[in-house]
Structure formats: structure tokens, C-alpha cells
PDB file of N, CA and C in Angstrom:
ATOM      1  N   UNK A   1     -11.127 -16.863   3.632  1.00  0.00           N
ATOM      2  CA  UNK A   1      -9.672 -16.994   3.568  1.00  0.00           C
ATOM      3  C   UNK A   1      -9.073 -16.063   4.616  1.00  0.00           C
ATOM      4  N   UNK A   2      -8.107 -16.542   5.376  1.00  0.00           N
ATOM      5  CA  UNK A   2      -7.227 -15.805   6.584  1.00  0.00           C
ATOM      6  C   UNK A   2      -6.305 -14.778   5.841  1.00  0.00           C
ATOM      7  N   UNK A   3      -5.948 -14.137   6.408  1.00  0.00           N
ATOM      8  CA  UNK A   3      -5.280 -12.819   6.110  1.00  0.00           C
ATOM      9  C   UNK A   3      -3.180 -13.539   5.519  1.00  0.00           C
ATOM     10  N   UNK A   4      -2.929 -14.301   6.049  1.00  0.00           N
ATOM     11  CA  UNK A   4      -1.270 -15.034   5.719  1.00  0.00           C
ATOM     12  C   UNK A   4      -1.903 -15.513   4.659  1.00  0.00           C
ATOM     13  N   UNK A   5      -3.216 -15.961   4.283  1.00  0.00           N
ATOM     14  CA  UNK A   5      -3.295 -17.139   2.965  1.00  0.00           C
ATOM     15  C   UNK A   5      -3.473 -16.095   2.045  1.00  0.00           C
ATOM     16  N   UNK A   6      -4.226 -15.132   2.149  1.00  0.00           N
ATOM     17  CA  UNK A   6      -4.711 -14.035   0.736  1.00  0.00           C
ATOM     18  C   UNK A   6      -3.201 -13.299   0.826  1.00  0.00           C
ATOM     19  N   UNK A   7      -2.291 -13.126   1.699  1.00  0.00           N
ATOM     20  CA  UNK A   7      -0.954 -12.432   1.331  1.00  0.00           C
ATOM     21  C   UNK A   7      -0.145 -13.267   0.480  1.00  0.00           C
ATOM     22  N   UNK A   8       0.128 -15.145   1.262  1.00  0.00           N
ATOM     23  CA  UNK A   8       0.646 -15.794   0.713  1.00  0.00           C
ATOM     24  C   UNK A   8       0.555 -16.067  -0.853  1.00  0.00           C
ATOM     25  N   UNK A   9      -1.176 -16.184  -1.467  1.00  0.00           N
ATOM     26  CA  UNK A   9      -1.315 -15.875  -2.457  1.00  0.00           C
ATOM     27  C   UNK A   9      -1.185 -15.221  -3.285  1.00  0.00           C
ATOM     28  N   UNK A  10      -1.111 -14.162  -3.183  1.00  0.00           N
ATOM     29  CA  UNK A  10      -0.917 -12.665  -3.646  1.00  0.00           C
ATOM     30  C   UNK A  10       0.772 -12.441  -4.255  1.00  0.00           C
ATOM     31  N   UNK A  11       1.571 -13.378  -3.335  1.00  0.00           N
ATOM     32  CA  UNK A  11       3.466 -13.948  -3.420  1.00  0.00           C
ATOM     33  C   UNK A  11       3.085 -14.671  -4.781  1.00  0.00           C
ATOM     34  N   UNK A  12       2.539 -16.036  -4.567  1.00  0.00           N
ATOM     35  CA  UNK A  12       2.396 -16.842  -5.508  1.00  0.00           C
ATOM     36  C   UNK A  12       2.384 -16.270  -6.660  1.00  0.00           C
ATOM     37  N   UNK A  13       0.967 -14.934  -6.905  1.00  0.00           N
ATOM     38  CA  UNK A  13       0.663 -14.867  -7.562  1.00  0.00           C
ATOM     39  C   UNK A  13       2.021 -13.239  -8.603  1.00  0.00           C
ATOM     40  N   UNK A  14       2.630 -13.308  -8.131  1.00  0.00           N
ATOM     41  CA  UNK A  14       3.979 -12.076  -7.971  1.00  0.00           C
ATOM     42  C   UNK A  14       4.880 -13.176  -9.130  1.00  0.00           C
ATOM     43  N   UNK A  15       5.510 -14.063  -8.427  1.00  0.00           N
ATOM     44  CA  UNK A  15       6.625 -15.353  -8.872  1.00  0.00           C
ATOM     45  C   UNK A  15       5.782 -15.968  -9.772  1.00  0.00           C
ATOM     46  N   UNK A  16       4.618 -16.384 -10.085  1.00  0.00           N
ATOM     47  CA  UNK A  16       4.140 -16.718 -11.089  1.00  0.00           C
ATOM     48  C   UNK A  16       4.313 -15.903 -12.636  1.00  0.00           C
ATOM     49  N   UNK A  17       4.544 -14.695 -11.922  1.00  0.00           N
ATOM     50  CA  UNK A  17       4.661 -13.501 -13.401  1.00  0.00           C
ATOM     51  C   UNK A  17       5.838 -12.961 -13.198  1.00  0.00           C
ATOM     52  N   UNK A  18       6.882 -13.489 -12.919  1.00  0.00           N
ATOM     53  CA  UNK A  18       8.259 -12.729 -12.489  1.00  0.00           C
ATOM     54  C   UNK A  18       8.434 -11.563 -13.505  1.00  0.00           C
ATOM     55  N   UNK A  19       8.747 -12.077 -15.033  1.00  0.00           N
ATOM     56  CA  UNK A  19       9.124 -10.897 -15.796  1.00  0.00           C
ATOM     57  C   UNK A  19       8.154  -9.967 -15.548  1.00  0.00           C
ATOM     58  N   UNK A  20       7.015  -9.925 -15.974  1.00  0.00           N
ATOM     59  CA  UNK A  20       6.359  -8.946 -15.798  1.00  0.00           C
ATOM     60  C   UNK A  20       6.478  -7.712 -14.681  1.00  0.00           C
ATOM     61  N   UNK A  21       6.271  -8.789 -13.444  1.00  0.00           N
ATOM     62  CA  UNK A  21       6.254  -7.805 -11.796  1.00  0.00           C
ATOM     63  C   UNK A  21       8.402  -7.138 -12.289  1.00  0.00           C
ATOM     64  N   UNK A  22       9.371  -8.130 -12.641  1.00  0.00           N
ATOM     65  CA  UNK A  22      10.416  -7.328 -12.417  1.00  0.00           C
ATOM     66  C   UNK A  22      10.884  -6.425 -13.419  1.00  0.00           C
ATOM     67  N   UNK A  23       9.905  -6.146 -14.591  1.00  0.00           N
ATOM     68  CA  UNK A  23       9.868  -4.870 -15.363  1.00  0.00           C
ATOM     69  C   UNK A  23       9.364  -3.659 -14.971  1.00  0.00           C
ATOM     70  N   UNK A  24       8.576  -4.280 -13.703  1.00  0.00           N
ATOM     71  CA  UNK A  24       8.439  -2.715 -12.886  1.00  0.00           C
ATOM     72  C   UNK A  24       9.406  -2.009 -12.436  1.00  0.00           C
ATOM     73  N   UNK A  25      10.605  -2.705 -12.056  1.00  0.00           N
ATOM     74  CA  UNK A  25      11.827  -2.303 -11.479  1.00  0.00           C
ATOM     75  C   UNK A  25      11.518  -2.754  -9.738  1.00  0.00           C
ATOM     76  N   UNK A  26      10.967  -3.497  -9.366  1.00  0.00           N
ATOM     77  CA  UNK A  26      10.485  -3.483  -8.232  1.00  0.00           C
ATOM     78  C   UNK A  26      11.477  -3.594  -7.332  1.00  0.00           C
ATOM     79  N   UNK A  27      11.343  -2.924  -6.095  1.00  0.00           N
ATOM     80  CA  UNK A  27      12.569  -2.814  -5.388  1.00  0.00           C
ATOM     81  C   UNK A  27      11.807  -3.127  -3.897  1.00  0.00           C
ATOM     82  N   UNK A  28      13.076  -2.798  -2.470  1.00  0.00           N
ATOM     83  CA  UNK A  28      12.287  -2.891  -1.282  1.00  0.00           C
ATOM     84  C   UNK A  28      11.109  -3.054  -0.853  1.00  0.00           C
ATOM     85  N   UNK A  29      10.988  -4.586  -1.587  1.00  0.00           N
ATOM     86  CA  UNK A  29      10.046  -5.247  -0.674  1.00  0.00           C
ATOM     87  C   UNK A  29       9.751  -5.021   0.472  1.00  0.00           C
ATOM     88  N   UNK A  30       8.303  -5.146   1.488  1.00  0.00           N
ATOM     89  CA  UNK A  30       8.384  -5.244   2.913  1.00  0.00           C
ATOM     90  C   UNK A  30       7.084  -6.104   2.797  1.00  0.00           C
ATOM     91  N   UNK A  31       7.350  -7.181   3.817  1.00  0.00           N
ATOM     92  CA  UNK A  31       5.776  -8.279   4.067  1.00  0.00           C
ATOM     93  C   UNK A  31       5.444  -7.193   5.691  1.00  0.00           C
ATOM     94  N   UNK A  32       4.655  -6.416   5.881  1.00  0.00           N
ATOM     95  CA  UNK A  32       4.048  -6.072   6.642  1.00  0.00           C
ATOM     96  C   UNK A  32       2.859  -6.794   7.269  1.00  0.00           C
ATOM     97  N   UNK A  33       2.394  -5.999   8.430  1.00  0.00           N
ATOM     98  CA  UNK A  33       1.312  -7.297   8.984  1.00  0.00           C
ATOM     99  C   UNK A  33      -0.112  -7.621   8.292  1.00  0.00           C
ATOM    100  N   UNK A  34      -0.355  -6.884   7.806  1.00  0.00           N
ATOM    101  CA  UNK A  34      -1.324  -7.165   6.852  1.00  0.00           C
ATOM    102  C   UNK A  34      -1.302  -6.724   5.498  1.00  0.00           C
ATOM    103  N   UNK A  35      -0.070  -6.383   4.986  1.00  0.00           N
ATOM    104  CA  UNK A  35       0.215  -5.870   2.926  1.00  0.00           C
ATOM    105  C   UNK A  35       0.889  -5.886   3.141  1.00  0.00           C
ATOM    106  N   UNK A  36       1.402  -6.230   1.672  1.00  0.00           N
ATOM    107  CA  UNK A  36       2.713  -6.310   1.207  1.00  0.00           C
ATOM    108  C   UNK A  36       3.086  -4.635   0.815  1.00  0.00           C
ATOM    109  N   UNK A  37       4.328  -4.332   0.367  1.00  0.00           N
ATOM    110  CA  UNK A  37       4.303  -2.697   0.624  1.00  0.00           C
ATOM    111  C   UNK A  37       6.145  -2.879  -0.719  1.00  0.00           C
ATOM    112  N   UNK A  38       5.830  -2.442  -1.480  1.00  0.00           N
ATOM    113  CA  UNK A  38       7.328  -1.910  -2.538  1.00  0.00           C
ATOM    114  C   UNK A  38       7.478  -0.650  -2.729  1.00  0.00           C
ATOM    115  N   UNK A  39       8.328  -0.883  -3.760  1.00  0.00           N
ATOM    116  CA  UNK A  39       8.532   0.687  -4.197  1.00  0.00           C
ATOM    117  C   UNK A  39       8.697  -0.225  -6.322  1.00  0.00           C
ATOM    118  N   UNK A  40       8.626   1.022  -6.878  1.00  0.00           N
ATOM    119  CA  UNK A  40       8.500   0.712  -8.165  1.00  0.00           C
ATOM    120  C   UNK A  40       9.353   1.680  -9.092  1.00  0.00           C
ATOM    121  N   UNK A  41       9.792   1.399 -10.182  1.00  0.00           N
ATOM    122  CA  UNK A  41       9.857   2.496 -10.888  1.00  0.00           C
ATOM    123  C   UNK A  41       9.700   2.172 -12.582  1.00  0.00           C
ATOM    124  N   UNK A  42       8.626   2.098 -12.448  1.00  0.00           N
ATOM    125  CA  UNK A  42       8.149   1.762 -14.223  1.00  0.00           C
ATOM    126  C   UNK A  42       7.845   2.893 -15.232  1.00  0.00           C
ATOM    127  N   UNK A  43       7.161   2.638 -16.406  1.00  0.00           N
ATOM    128  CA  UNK A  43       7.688   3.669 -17.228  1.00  0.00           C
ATOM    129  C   UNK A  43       6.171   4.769 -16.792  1.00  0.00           C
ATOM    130  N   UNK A  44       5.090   4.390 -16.493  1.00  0.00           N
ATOM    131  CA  UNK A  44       4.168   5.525 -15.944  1.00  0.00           C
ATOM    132  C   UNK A  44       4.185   5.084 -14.547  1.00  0.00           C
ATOM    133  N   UNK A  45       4.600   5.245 -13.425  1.00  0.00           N
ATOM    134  CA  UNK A  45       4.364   5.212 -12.405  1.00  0.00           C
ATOM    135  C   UNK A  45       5.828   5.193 -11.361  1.00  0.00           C
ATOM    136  N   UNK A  46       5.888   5.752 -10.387  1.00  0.00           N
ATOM    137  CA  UNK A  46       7.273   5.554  -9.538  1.00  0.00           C
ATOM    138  C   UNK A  46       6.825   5.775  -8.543  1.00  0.00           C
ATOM    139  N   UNK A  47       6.930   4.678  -7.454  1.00  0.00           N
ATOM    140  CA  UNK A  47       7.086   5.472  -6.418  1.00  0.00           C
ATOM    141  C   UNK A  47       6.534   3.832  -5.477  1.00  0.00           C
ATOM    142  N   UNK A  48       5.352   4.021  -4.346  1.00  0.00           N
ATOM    143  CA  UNK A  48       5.471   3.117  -3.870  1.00  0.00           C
ATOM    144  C   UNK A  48       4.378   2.427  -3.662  1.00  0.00           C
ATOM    145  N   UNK A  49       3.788   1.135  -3.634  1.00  0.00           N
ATOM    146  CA  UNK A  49       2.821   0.561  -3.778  1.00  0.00           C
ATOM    147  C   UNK A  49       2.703  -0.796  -2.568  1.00  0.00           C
ATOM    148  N   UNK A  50       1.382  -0.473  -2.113  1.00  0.00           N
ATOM    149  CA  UNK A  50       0.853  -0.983  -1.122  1.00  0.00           C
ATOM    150  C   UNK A  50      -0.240  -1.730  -1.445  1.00  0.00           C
ATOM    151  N   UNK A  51       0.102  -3.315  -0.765  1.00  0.00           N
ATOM    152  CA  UNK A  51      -1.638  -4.308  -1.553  1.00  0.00           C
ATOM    153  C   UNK A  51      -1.520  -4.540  -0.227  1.00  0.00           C
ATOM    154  N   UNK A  52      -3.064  -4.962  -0.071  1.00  0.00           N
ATOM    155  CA  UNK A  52      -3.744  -5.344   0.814  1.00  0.00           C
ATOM    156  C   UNK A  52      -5.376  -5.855   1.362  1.00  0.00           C
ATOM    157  N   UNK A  53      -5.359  -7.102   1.289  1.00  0.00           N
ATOM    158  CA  UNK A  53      -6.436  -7.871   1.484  1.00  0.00           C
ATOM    159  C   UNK A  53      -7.755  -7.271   1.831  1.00  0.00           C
ATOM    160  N   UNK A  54      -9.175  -7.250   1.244  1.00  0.00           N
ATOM    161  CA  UNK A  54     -10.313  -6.099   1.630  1.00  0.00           C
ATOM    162  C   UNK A  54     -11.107  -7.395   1.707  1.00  0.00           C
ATOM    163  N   UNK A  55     -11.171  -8.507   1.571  1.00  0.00           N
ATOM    164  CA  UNK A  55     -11.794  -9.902   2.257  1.00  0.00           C
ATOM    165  C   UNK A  55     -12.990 -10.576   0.767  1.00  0.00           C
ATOM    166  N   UNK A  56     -12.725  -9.459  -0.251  1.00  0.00           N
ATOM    167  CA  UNK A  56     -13.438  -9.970  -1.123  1.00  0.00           C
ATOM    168  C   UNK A  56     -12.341 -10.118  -2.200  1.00  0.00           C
ATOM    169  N   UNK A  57     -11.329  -9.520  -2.095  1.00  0.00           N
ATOM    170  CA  UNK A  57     -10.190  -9.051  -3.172  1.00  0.00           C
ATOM    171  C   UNK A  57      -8.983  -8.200  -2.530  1.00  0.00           C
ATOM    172  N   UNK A  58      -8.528  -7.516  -3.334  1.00  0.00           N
ATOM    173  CA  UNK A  58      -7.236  -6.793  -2.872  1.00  0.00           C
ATOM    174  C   UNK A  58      -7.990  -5.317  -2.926  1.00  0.00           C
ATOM    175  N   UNK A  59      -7.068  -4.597  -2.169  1.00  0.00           N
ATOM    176  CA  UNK A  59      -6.650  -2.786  -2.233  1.00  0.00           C
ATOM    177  C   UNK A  59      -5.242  -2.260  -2.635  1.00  0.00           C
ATOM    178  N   UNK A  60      -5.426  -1.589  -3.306  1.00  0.00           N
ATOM    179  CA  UNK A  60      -4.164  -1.172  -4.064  1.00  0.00           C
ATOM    180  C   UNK A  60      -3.469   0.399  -4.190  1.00  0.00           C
ATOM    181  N   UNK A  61      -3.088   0.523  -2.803  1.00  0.00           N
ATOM    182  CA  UNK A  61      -2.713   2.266  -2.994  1.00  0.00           C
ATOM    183  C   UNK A  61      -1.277   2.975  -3.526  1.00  0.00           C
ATOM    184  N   UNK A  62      -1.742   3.710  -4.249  1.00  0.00           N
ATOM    185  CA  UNK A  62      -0.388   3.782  -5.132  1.00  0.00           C
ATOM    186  C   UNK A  62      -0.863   5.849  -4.924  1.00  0.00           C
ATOM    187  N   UNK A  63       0.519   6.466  -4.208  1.00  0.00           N
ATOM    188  CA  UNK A  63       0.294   7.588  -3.924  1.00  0.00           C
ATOM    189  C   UNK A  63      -1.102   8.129  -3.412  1.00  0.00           C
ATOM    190  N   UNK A  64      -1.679   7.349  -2.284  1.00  0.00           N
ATOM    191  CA  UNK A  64      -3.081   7.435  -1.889  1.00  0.00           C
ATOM    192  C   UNK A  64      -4.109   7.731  -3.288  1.00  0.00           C
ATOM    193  N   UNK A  65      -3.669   7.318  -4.092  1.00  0.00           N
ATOM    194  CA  UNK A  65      -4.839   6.526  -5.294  1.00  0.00           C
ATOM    195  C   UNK A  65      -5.192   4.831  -4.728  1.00  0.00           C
ATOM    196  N   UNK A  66      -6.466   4.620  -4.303  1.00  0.00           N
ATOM    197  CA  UNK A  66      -6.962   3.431  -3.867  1.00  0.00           C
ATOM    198  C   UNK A  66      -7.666   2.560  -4.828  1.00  0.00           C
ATOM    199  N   UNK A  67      -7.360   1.408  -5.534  1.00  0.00           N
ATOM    200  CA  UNK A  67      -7.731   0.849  -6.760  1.00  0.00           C
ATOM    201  C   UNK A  67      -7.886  -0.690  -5.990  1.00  0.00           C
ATOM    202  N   UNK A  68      -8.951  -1.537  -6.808  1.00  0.00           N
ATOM    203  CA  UNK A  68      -9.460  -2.910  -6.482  1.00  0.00           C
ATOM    204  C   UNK A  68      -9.043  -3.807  -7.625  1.00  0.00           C
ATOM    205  N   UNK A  69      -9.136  -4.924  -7.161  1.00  0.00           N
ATOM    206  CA  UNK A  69      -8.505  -5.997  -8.055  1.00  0.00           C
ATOM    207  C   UNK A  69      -9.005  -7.233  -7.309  1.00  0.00           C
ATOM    208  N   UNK A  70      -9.637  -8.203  -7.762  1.00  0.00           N
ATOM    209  CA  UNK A  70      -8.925  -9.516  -7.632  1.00  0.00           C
ATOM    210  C   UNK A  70      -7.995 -10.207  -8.051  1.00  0.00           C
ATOM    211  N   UNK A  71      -7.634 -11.767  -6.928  1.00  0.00           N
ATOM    212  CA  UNK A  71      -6.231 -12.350  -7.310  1.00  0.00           C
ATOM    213  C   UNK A  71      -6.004 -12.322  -8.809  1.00  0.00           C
ATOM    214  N   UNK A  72      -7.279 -12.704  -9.651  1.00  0.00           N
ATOM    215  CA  UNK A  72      -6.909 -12.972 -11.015  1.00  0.00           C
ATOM    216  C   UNK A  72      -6.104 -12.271 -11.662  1.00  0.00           C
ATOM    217  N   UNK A  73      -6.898 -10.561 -11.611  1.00  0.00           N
ATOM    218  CA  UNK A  73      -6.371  -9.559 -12.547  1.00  0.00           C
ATOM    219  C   UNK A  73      -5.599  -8.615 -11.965  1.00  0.00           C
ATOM    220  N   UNK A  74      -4.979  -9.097 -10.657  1.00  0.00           N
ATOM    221  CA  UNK A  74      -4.606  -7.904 -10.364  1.00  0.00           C
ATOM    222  C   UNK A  74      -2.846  -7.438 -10.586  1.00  0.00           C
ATOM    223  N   UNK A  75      -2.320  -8.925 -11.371  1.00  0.00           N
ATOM    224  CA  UNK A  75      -0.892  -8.299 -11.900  1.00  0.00           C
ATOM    225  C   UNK A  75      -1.157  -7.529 -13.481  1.00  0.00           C
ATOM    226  N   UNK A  76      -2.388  -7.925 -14.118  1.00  0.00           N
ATOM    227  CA  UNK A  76      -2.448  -7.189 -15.337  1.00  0.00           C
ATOM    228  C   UNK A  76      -3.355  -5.727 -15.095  1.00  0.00           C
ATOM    229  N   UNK A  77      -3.900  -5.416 -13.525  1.00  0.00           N
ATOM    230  CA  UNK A  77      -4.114  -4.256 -13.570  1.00  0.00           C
ATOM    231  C   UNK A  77      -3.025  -3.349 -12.953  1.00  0.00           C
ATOM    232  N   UNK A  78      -2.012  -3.768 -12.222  1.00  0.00           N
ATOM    233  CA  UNK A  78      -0.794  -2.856 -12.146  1.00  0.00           C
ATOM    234  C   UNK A  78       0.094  -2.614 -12.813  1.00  0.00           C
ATOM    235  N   UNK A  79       0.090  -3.886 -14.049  1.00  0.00           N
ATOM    236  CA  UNK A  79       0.668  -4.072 -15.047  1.00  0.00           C
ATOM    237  C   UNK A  79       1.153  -2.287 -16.113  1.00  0.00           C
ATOM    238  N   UNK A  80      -0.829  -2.008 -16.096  1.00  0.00           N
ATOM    239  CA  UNK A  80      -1.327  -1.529 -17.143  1.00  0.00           C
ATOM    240  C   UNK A  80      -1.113  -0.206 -16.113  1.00  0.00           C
ATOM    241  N   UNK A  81      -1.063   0.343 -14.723  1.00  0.00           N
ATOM    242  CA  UNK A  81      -0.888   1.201 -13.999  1.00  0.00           C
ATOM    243  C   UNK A  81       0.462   1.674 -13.670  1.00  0.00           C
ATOM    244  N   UNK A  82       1.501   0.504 -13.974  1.00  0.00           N
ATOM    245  CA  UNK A  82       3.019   1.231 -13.525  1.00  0.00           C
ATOM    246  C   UNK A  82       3.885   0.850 -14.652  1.00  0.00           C
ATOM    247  N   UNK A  83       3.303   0.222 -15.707  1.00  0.00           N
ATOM    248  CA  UNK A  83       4.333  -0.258 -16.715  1.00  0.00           C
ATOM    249  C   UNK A  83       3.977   0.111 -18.064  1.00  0.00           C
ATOM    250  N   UNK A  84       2.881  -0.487 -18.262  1.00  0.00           N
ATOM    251  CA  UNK A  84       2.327  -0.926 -19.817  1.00  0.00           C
ATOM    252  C   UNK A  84       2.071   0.475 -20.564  1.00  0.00           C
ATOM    253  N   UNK A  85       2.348   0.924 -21.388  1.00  0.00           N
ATOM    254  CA  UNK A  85       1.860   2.321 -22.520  1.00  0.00           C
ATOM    255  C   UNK A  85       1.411   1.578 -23.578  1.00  0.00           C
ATOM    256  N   UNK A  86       0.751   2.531 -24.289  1.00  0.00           N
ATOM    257  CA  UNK A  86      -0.162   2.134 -25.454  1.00  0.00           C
ATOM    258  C   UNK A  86       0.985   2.239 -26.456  1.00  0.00           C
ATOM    259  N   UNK A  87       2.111   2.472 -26.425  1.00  0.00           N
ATOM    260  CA  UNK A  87       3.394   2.523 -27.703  1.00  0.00           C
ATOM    261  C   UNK A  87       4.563   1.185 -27.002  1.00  0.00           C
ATOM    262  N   UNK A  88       3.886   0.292 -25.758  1.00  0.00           N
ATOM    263  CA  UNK A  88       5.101   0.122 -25.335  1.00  0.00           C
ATOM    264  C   UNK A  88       6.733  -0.237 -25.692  1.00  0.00           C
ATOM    265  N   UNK A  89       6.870  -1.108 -26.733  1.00  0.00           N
ATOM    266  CA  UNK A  89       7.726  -1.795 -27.410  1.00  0.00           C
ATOM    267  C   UNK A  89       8.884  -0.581 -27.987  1.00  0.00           C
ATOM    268  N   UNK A  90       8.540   0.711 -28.439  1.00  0.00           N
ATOM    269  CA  UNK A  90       9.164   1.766 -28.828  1.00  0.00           C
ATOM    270  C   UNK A  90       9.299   2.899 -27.336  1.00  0.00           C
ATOM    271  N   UNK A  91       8.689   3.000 -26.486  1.00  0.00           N
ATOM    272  CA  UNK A  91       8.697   3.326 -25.014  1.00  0.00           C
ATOM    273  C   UNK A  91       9.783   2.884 -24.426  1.00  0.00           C
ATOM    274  N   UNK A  92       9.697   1.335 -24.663  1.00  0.00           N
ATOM    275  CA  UNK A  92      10.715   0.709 -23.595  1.00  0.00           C
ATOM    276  C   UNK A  92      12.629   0.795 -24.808  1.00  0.00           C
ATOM    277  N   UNK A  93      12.305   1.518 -25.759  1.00  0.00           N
ATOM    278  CA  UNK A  93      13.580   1.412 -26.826  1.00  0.00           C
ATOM    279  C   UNK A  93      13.938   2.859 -26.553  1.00  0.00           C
ATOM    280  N   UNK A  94      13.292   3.734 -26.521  1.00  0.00           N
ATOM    281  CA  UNK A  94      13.757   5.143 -25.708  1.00  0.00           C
ATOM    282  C   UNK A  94      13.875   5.328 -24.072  1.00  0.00           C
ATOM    283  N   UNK A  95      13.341   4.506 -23.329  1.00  0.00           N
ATOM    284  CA  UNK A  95      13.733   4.462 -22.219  1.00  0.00           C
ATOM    285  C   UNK A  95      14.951   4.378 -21.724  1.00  0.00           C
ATOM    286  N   UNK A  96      15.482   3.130 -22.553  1.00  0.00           N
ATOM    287  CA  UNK A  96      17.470   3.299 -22.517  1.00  0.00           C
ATOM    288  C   UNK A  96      18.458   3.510 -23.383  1.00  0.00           C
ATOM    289  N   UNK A  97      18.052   4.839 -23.709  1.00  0.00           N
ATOM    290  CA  UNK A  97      18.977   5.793 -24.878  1.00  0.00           C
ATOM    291  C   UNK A  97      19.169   6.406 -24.143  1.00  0.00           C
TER     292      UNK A  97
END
């Protein structure tokens, strides 16, 4: 797979899970030449996140922490990295008090 098709996918695979990806708070997007590049601000994680194609799967640097994923899992492993807590439902009810 070419480098526009594993990015293009990677979109697909973003808009396929809208709520999810926009409970991150996801903000300033950038399609760079080879990753996509945001910024976030979820309930464990803030700041800015960089994917990018490694020809078997993705790379995922979040504050030069470098994490792997394929297309499959890789909105439920950032999921679980910038959003998800083990209390979430009562997390996300003190979050906006």
C-alpha cells in the first residue's frame, strides 16, 4: 500500500468513529507529507499526536512516546490512551462541574 492510501485510510478510518475521535476534543488538524499530526485534549492525555504509516501498520507519537497499531485497532488504542478511564461514565460527569 502507497503512503496517500494508508493516510487516506487512516481518514476513513477517523469519520468512521466520529464520536469517539471527537470526544478527544480533537483540534488542528494538519495532513502533512507523510502523517497526519492534531492536537487533543482528552481526559488522560493533552497535547499533540502524530500517526504515521511504518508499512506494516501505523506509528503513534504522543509526547515522543512511540506506540504501534494497526488500521483495525488503532482508534480503540488511542481511544484507551487519550480518553477512556477505568471510571469513565462518572469521569466524564466531573469533568464538567
Amino acid at each position: 500500500m502507497n503512503l496517500a492510501k494508508e493516510l487516506k485510510a487512516l481518514m476513513v478510518r477517523f469519520l468512521d468513529n466520529e464520536i469517539t475521535t471527537l470526544s478527544w476534543g480533537l483540534t488542528d488538524i494538519q495532513i502533512l507529507e507523510g502523517s497526519i499530526k492534531f492536537k487533543v485534549n482528552g481526559l488522560k492525555y493533552k497535547g499533540a499526536v502524530e500517526i504515521y504509516p511504518d508499512g506494516i501498520g501505523y506509528k503513534v507519537n504522543m509526547n515522543n512516546r512511540i506506540l504501534s497499531s494497526n488500521l483495525e485497532d488503532i482508534i480503540s488504542m488511542l481511544d484507551n490512551e487519550i480518553e477512556h478511564t477505568n471510571n469513565y461514565p462518572s469521569d466524564i460527569l466531573n469533568s464538567v462541574r
